[in-house]
Protein backbone atom coordinates (compact mmCIF):
# COMPACT_ATOMS: atom_id res chain seq x y z
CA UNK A 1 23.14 -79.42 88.16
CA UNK A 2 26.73 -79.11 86.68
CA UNK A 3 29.04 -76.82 88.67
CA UNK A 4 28.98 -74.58 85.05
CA UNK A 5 25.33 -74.24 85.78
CA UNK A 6 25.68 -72.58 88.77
CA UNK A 7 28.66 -69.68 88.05
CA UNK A 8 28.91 -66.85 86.05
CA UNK A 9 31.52 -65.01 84.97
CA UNK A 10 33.43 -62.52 86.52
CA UNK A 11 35.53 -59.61 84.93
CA UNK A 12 37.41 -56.03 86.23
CA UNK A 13 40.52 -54.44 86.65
CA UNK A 14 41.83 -54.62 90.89
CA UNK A 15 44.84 -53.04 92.08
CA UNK A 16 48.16 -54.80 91.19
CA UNK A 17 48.84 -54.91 95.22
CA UNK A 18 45.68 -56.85 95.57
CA UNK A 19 46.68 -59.17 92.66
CA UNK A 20 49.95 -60.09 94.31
CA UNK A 21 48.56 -60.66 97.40
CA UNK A 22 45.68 -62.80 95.90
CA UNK A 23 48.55 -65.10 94.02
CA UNK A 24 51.03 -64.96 97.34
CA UNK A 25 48.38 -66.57 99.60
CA UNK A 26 46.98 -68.77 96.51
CA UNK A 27 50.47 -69.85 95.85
CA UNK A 28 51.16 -70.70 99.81
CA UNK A 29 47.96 -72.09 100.03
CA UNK A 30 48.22 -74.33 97.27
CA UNK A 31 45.07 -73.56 95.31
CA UNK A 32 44.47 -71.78 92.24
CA UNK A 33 43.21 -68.10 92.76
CA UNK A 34 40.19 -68.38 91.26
CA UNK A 35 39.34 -70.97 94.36
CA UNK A 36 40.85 -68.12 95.85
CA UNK A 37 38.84 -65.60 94.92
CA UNK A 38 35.67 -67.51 95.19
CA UNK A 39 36.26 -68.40 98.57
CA UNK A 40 36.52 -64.64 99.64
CA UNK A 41 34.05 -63.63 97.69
CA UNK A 42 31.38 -66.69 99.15
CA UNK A 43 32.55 -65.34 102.74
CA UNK A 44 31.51 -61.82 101.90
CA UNK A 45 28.31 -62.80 100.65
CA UNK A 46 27.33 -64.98 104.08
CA UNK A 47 28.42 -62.37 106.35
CA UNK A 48 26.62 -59.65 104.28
CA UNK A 49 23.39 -61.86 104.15
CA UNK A 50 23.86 -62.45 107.92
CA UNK A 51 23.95 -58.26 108.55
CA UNK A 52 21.08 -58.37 105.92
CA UNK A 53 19.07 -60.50 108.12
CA UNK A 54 20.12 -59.29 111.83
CA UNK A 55 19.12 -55.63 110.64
CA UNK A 56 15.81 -56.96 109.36
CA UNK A 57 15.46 -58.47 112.78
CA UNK A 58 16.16 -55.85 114.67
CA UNK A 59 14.18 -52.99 112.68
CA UNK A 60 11.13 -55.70 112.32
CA UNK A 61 8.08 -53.46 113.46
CA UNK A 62 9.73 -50.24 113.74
CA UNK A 63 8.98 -47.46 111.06
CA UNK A 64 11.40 -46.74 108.68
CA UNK A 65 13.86 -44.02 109.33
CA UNK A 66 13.37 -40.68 107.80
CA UNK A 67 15.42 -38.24 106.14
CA UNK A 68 16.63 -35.54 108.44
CA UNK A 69 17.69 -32.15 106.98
CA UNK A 70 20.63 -30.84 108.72
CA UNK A 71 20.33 -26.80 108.79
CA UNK A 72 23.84 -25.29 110.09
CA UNK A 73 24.94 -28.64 111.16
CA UNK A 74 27.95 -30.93 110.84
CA UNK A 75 27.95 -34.16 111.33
C-alpha cells in the first residue's frame, strides 16, 4: 500500500501564532511542517486512543453514568 493510500487530506484556518510556531520548530528541526504536523497530530491520536482504552478498562462492568439534574446548584 502506497503512502498516498493511506492519507487524506487535511484543510482549516489555525491561528497565525500557531503557524509560526509550527514553521519555527519545523525550521529548527529540519523537517518540513507537514512532517510536522503529522507527527503531532499521530501523538494526539495514540494518547487519545490510550485514554479511550484505560476508561473502557476502568468503567468495564459498571453501569453507565446517569444524568443528574442539578436543582439550585452550582457546580
Amino acid at each position: 500500500m502506497s503512502h498516498a493510500d493511506d492519507t487524506v487530506e487535511l484543510r482549516g484556518d489555525i491561528p497565525k501564532n500557531v503557524m509560526a510556531m509550527l514553521d519555527a520548530v519545523s525550521t529548527a528541526k529540519r523537517v518540513s511542517r507537514m512532517s510536522l504536523v503529522r507527527k503531532i497530530l499521530n501523538d494526539w491520536a495514540v494518547k487519545t486512543y490510550h485514554e479511550a482504552m484505560i476508561v473502557e478498562r476502568v468503567t468495564k462492568g459498571n453501569p453507565p453514568l446517569v444524568a443528574v439534574e442539578w436543582q439550585d446548584t452550582e457546580v
